[in-house]
C-alpha atoms as a PDB file:
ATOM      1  CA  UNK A   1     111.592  90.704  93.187  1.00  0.00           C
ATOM      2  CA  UNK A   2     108.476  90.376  91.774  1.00  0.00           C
ATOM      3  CA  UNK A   3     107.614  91.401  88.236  1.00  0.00           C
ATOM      4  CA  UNK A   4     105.270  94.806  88.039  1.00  0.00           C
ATOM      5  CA  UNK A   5     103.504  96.441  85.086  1.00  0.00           C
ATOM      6  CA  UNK A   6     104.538  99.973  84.276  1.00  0.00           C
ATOM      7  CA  UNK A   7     101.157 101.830  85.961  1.00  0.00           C
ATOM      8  CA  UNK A   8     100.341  99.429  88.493  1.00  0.00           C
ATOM      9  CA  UNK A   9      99.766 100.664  92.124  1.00  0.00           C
ATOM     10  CA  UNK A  10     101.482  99.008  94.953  1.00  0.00           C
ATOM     11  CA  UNK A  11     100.587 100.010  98.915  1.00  0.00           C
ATOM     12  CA  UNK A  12     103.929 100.197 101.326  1.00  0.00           C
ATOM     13  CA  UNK A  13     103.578 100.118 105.135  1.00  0.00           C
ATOM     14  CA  UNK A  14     106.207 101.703 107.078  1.00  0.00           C
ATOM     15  CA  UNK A  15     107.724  98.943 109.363  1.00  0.00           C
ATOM     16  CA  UNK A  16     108.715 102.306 111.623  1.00  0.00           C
ATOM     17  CA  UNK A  17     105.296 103.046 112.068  1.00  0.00           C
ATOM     18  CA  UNK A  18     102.175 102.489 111.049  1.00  0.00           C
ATOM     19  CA  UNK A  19     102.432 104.832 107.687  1.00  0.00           C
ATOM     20  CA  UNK A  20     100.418 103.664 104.492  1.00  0.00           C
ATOM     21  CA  UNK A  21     101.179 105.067 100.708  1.00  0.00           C
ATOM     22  CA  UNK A  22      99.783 104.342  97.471  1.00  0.00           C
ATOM     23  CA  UNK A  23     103.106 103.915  94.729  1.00  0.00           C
ATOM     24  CA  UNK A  24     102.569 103.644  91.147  1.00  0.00           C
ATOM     25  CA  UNK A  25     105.496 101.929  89.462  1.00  0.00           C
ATOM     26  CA  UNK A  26     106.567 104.091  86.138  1.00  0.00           C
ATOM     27  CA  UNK A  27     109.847 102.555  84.825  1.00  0.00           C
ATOM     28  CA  UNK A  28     111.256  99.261  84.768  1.00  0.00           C
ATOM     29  CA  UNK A  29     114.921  99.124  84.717  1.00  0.00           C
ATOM     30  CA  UNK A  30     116.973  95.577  83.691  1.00  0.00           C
ATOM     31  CA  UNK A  31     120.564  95.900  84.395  1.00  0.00           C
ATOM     32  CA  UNK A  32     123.372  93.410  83.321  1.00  0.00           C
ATOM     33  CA  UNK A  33     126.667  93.335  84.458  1.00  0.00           C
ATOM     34  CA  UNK A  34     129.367  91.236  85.005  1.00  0.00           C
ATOM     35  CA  UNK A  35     128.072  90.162  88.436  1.00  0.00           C
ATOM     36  CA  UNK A  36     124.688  88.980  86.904  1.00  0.00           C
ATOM     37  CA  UNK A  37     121.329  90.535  85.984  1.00  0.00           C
ATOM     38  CA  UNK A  38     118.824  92.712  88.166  1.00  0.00           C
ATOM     39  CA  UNK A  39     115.642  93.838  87.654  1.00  0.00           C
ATOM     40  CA  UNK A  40     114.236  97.146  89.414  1.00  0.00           C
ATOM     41  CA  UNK A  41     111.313  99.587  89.294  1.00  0.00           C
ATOM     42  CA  UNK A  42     111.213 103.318  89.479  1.00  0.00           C
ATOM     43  CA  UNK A  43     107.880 103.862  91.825  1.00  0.00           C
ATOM     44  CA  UNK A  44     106.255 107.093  92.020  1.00  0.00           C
ATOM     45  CA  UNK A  45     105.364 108.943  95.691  1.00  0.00           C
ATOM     46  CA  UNK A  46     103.350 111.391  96.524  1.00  0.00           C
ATOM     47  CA  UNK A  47     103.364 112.859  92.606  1.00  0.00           C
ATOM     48  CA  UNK A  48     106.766 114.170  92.630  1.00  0.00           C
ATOM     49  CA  UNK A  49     109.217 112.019  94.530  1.00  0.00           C
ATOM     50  CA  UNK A  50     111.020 109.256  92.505  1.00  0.00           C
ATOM     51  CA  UNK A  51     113.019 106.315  93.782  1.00  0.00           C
ATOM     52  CA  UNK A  52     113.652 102.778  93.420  1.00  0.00           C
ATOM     53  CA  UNK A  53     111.517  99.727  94.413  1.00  0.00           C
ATOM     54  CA  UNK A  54     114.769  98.122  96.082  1.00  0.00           C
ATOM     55  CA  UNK A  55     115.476 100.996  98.009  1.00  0.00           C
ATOM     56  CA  UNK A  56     111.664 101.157  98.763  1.00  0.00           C
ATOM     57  CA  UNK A  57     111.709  97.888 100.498  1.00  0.00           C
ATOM     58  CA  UNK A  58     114.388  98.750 102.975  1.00  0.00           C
ATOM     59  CA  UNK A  59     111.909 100.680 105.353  1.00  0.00           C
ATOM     60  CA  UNK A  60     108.601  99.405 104.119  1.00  0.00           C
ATOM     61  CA  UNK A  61     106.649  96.025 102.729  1.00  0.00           C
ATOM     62  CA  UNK A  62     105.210  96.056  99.772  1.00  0.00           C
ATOM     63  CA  UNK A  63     101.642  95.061  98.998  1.00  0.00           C
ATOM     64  CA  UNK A  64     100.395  93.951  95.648  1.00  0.00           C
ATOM     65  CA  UNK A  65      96.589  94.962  96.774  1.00  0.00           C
ATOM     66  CA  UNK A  66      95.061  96.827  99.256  1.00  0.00           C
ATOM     67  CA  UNK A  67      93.247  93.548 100.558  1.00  0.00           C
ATOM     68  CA  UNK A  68      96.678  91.999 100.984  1.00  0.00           C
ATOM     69  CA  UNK A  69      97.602  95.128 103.085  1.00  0.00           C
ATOM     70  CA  UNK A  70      94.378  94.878 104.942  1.00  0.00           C
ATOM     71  CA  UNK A  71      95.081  90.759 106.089  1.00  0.00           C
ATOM     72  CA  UNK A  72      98.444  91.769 106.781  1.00  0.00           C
ATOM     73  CA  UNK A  73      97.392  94.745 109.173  1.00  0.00           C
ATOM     74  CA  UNK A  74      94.538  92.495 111.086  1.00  0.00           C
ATOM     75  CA  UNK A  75      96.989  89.072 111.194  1.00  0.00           C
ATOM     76  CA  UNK A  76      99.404  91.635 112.748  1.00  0.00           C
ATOM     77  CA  UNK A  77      97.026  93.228 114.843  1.00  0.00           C
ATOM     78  CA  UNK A  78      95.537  89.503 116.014  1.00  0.00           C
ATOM     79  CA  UNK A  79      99.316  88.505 117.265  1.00  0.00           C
ATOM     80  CA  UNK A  80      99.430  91.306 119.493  1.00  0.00           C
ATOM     81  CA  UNK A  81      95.803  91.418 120.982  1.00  0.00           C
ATOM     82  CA  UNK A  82      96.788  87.181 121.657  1.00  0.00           C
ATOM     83  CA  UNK A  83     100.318  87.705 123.093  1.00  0.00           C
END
């Protein structure tokens, strides 16, 4: 996973559907045990809703920027229109 500052907004695209949300990640949680060490993020949805980054990327991809969201969408868009 990559590493996220506490604030920073991330973009998720449903891969049901073509759904698009602003997150903002507010906690960062490290976790030891005696399997190993994880590292997590608490994101923030539509101002209320809480849940984890990990749990997040089960039904959507996560974008760093809105411009990597954007090359994703058209590159996506381009395979269909060519196939």
């Amino acid at each position: 996973m990559n590493n996220y500052q506490i604030g920073q907004i991330l973009y998720i695209l449903s891969k049901k559907n073509i759904l698009i949300s602003p997150i903002q990640i507010i906690e960062e949680i490290n976790r030891k045990t005696l399997a190993g060490s994880s590292l997590d993020y608490i994101v923030k949805f539509n101002d209320e809703e809480t849940l984890e980054l990990s749990k997040v990327s089960n039904d959507y991809i996560v974008f760093e920027s809105i411009e990597l969201l954007e090359t994703h969408m058209f590159d996506e868009a381009k395979k269909s229109i060519s196939s």
